[in-house]
C-alpha atoms as a PDB file:
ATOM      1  CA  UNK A   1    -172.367  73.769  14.969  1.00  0.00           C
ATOM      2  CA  UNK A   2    -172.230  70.189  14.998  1.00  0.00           C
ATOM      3  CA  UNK A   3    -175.974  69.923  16.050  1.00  0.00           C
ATOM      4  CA  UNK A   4    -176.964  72.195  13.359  1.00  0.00           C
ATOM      5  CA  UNK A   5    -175.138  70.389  10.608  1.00  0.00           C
ATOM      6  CA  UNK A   6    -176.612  67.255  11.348  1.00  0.00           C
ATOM      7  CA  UNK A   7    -180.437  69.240  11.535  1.00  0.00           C
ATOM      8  CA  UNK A   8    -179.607  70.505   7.974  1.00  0.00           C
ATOM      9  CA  UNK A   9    -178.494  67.137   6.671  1.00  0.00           C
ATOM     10  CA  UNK A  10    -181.716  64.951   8.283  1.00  0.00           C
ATOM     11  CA  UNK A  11    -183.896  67.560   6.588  1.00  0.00           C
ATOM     12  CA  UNK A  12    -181.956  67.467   3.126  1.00  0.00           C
ATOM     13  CA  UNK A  13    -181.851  63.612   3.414  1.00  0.00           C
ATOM     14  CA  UNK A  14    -185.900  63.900   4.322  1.00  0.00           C
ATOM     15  CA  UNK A  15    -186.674  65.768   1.281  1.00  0.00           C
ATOM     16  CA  UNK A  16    -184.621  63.125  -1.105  1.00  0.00           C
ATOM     17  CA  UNK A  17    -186.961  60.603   0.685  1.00  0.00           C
ATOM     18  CA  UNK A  18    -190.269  62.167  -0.502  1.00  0.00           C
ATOM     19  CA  UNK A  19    -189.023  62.547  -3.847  1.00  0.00           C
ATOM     20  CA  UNK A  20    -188.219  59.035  -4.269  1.00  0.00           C
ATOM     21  CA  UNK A  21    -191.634  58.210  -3.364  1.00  0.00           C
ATOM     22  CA  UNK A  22    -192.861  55.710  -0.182  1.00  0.00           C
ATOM     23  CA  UNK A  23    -191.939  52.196  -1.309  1.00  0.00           C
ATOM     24  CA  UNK A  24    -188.451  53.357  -2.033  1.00  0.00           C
ATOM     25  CA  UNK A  25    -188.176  56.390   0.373  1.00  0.00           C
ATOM     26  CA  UNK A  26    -189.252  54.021   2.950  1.00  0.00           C
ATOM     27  CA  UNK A  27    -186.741  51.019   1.945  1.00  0.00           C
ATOM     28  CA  UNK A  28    -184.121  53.417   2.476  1.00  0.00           C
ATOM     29  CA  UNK A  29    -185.053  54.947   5.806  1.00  0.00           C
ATOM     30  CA  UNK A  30    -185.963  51.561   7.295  1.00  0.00           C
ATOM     31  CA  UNK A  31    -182.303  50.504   6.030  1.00  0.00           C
ATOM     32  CA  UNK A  32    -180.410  54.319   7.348  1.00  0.00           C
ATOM     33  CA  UNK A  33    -182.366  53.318  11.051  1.00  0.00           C
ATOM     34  CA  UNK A  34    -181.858  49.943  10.959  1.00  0.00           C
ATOM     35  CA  UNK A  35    -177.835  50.470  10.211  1.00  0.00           C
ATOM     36  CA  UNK A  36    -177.532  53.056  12.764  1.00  0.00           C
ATOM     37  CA  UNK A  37    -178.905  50.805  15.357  1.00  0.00           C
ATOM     38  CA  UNK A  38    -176.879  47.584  14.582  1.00  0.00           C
ATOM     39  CA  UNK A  39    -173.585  50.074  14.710  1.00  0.00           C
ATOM     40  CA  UNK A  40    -175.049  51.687  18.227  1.00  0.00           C
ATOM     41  CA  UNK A  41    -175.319  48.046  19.158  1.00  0.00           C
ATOM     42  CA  UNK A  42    -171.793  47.074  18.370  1.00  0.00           C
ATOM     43  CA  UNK A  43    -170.249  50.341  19.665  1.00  0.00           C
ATOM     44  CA  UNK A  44    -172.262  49.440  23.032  1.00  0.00           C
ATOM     45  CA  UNK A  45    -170.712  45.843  23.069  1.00  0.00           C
ATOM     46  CA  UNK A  46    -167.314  47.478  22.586  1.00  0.00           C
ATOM     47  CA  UNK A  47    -167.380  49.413  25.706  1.00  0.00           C
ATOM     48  CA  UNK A  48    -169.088  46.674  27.637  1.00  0.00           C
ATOM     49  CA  UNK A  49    -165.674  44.595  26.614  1.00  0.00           C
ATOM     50  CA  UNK A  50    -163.792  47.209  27.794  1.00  0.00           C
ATOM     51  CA  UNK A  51    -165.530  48.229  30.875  1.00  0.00           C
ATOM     52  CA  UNK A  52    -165.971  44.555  32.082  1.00  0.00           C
ATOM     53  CA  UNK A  53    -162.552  43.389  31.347  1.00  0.00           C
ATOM     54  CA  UNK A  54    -159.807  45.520  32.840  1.00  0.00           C
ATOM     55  CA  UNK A  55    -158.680  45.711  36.461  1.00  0.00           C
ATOM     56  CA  UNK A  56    -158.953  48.589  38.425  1.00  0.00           C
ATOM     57  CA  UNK A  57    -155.801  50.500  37.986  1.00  0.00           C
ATOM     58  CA  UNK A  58    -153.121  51.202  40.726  1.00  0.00           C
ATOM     59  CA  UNK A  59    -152.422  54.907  41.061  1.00  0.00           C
ATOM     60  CA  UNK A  60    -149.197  56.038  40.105  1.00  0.00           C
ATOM     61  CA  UNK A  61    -149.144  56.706  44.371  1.00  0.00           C
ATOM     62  CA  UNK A  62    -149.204  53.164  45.321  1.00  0.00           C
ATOM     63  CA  UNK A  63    -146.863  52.183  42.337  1.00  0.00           C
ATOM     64  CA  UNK A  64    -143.865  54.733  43.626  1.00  0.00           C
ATOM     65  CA  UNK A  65    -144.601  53.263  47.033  1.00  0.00           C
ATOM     66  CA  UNK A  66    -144.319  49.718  45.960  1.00  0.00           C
ATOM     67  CA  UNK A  67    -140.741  50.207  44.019  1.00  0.00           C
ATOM     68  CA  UNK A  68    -139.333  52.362  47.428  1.00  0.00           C
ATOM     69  CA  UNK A  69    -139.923  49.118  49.340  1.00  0.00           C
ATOM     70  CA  UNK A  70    -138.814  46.925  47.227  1.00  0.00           C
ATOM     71  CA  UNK A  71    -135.311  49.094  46.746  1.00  0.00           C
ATOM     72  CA  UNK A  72    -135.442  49.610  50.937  1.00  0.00           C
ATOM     73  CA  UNK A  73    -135.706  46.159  50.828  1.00  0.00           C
ATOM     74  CA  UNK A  74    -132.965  45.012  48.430  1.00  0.00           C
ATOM     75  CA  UNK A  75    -130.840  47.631  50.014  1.00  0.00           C
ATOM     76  CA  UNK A  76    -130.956  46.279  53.551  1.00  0.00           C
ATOM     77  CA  UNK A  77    -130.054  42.840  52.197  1.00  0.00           C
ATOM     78  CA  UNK A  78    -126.850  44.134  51.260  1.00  0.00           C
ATOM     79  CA  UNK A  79    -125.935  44.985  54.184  1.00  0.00           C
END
């Protein structure tokens, strides 16, 4: 549905572009592309930010294994 929305909308927003004639139909589909691509760009950035700066995670495995030494280990200090 979403893929047919956006089909009706290009071809509405094509037809306002013809009427306003080429100089200005074409300013404002060189500025609609040109927009789309600078936001692409940033949203690309973005995830290169994110992918590049976080560690790999530990699983939750390693994590419970990790505290169940660490209690083993204070416990037999106690003693």
């Amino acid at each position: 549905m979403k893929l047919f929305t956006a089909i009706l909308l290009s071809t509405i927003l094509g037809y306002l572009l013809l009427v306003f004639g080429a100089f200005y139909g074409g300013l404002l589909a060189f500025g609609i592309i040109l927009g789309i691509l600078i936001r692409g760009l940033m949203l690309l950035n973005e995830i290169h930010k994110i992918m590049i700066g976080k560690a790999p995670k530990k699983s939750v495995l390693d994590e419970y294994l990790a505290e169940r030494d660490r209690k083993e280990r204070a416990a037999q200090f106690k003693m």
